[in-house]
C-alpha atoms as a PDB file:
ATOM      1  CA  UNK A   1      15.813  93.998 129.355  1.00  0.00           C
ATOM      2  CA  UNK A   2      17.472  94.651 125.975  1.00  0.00           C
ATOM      3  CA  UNK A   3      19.564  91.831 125.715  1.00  0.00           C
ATOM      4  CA  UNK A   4      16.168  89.414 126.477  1.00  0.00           C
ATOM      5  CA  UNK A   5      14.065  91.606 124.143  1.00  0.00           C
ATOM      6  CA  UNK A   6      16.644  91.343 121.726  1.00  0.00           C
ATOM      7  CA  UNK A   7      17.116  87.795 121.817  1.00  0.00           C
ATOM      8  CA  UNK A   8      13.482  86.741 122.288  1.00  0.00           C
ATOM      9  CA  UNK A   9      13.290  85.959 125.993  1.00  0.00           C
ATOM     10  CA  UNK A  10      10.043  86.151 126.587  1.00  0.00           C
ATOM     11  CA  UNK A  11      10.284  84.823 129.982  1.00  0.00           C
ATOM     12  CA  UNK A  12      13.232  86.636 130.963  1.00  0.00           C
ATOM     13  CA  UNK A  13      11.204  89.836 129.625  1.00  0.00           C
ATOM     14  CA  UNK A  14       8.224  88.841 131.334  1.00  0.00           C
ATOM     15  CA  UNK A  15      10.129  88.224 134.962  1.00  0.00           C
ATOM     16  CA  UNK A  16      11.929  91.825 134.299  1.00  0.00           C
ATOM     17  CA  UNK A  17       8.448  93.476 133.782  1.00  0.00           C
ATOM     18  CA  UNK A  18       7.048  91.891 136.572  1.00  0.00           C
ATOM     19  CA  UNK A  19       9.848  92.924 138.669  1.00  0.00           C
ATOM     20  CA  UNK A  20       9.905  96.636 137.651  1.00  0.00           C
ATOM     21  CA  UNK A  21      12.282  97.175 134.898  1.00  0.00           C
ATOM     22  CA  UNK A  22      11.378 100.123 132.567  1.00  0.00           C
ATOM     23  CA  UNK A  23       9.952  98.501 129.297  1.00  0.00           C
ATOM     24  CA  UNK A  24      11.285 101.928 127.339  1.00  0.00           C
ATOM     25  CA  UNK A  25      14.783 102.495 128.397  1.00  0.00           C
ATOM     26  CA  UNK A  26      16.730 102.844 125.724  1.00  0.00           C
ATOM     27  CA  UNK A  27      20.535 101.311 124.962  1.00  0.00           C
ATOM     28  CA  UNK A  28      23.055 103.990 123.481  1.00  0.00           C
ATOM     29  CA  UNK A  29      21.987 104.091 120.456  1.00  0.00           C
ATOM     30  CA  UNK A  30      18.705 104.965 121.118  1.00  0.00           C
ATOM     31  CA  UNK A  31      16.792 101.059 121.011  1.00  0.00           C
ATOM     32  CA  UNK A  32      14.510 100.888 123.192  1.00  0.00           C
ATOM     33  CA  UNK A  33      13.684  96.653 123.927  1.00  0.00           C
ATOM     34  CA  UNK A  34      10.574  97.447 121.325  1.00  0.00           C
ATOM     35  CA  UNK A  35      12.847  97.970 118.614  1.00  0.00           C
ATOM     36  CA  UNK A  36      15.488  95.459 119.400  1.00  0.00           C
ATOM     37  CA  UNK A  37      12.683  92.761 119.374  1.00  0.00           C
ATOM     38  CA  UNK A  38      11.577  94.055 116.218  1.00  0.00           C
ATOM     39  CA  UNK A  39      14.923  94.704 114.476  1.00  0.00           C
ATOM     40  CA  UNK A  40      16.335  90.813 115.096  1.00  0.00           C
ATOM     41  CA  UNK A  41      15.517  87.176 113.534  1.00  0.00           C
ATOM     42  CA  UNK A  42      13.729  84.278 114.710  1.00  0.00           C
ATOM     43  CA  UNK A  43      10.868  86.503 114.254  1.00  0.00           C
ATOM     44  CA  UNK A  44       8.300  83.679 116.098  1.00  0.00           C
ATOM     45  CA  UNK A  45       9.568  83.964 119.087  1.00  0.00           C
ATOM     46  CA  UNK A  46       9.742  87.304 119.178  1.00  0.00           C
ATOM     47  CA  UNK A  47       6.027  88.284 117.945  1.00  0.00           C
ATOM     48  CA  UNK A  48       4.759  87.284 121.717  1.00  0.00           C
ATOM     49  CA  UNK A  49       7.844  89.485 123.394  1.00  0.00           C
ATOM     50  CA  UNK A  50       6.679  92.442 120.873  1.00  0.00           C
ATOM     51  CA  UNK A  51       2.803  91.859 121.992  1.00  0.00           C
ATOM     52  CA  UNK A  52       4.508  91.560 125.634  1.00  0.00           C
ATOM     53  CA  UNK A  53       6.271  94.750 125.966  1.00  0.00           C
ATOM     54  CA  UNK A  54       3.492  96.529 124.189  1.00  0.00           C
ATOM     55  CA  UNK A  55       1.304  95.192 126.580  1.00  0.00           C
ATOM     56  CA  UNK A  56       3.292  96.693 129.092  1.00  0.00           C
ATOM     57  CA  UNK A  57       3.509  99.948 128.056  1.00  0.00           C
ATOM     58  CA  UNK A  58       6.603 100.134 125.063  1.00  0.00           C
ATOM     59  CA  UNK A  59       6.263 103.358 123.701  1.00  0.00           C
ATOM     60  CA  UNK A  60       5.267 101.982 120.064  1.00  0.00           C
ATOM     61  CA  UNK A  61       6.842 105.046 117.974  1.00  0.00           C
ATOM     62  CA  UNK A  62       9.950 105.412 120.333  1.00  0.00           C
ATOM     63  CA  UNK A  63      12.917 106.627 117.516  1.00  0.00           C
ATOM     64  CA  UNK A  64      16.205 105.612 118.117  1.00  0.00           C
ATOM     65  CA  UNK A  65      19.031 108.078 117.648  1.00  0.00           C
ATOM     66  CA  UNK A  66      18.606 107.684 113.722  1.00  0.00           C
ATOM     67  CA  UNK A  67      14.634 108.858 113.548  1.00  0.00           C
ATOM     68  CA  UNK A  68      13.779 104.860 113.199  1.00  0.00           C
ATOM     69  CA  UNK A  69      10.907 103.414 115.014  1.00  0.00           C
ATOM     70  CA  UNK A  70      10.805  99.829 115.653  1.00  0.00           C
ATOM     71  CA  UNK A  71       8.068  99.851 112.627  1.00  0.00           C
ATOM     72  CA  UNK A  72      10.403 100.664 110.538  1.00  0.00           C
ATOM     73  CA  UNK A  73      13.211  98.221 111.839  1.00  0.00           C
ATOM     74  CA  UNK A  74      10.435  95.083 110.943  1.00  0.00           C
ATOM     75  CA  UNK A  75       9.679  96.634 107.696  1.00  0.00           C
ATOM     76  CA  UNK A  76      13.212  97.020 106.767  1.00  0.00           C
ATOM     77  CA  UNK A  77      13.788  93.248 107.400  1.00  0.00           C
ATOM     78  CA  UNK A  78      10.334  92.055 106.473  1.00  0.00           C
ATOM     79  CA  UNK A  79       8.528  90.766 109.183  1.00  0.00           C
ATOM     80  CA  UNK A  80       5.534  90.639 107.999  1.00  0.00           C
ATOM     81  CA  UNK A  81       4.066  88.982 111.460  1.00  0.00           C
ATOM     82  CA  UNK A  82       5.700  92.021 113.712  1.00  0.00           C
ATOM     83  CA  UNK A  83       4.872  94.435 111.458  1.00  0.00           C
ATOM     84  CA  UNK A  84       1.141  93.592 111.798  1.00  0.00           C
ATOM     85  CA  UNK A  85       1.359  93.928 115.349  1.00  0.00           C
ATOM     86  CA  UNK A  86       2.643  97.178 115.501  1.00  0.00           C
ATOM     87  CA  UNK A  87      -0.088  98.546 113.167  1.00  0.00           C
ATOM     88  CA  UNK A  88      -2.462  96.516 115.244  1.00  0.00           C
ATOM     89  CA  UNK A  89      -1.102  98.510 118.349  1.00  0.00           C
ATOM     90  CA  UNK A  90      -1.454 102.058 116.596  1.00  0.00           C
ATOM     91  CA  UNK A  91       2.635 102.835 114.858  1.00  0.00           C
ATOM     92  CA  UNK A  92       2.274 105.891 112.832  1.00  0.00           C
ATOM     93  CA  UNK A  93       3.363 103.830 109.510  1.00  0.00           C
ATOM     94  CA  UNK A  94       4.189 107.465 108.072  1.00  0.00           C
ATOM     95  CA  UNK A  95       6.673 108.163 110.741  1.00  0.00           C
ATOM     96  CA  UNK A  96      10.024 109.521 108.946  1.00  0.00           C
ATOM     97  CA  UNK A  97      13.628 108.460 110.257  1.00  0.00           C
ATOM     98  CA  UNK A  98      16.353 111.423 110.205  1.00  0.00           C
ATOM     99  CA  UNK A  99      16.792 110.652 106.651  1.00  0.00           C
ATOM    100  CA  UNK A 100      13.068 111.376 105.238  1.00  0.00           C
ATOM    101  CA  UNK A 101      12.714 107.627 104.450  1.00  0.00           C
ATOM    102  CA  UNK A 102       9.042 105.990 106.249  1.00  0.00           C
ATOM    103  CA  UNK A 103       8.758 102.059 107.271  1.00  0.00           C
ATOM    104  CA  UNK A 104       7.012 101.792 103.523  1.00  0.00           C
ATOM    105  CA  UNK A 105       9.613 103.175 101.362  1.00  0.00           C
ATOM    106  CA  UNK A 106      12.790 100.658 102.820  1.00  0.00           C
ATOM    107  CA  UNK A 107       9.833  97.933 102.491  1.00  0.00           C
ATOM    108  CA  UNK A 108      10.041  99.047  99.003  1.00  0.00           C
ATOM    109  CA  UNK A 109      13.056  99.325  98.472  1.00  0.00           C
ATOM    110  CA  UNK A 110      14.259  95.699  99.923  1.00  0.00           C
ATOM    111  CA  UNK A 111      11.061  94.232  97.931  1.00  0.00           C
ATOM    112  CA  UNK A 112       9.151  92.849 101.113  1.00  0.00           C
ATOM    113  CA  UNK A 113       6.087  92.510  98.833  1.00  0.00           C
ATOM    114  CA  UNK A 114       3.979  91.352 102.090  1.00  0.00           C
ATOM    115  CA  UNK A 115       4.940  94.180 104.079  1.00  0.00           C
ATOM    116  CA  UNK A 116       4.409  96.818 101.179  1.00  0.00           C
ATOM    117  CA  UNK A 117       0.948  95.077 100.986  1.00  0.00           C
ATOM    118  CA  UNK A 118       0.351  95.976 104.930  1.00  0.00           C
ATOM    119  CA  UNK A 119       1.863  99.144 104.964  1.00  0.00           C
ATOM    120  CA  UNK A 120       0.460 101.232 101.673  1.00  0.00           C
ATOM    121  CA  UNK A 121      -3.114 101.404 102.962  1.00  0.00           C
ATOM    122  CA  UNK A 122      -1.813 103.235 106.624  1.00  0.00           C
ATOM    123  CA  UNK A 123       0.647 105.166 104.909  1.00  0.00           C
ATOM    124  CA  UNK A 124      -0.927 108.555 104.872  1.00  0.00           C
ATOM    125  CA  UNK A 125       1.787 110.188 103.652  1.00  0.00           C
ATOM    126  CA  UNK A 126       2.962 108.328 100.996  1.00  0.00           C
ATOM    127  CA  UNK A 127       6.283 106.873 100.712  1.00  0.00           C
ATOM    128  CA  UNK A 128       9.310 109.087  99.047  1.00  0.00           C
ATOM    129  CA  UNK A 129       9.470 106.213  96.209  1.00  0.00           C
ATOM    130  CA  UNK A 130       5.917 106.697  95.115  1.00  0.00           C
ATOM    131  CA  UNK A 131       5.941 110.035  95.251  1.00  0.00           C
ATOM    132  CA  UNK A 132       8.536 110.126  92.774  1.00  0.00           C
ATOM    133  CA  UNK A 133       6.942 107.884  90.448  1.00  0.00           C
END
């Protein structure tokens, strides 16, 4: 399931759902298929195997062994498109990773101006960078 998640399968992800396969396992370091969907390019393809394991159940805040949800993975990369469907699906956008850092503040600090955009009005903490300023 990771490796078709990760690679934008959707098929392969669909025909693994179908046939039982747990949509929120996670790989060692704490992925689960959510997050390695989110986390990796050719972003198209992989907006309809987000919506698909979400549909199925994908735990939408799941943290990986470093605090980071797969919100935070699309922000961090700026995928705008995945990153709306997250928020669309209810990710807490002021989750923190192990480091104190939310989805917003690596948005802001890799300059993904149409991320920031979609993230600052569900942030309800605040990011660490605006707080600062």
């Amino acid at each position: 399931m990771s490796w078709a998640a990760k690679n934008g399968k959707e098929s392969t992800v669909e025909f693994l759902i179908l046939n039982g396969a747990n949509v929120n396992k996670k790989d060692n370091d704490g992925n689960t298929p959510l997050a390695l969907a989110a986390a990796r390019r050719a972003v198209e393809e992989k907006v309809h195997v987000v919506e698909l394991l979400l549909l199925h159940g994908a735990h939408v805040d799941a943290k990986d062994n470093k605090g980071r949800t797969p919100l935070f993975h699309a922000a961090s990369r700026g995928y705008r498109s995945i990153v709306e469907v997250l928020i669309n699906n209810g990710a807490d956008a002021s989750a923190t990773a192990i480091d104190g850092r939310t989805a917003l503040d690596v948005a802001i600090e890799e300059g993904n101006q149409e991320v920031i955009e979609l993230l600052r009005p569900v942030d309800n903490h605040g990011s660490q960078e605006e707080l600062e300023r």
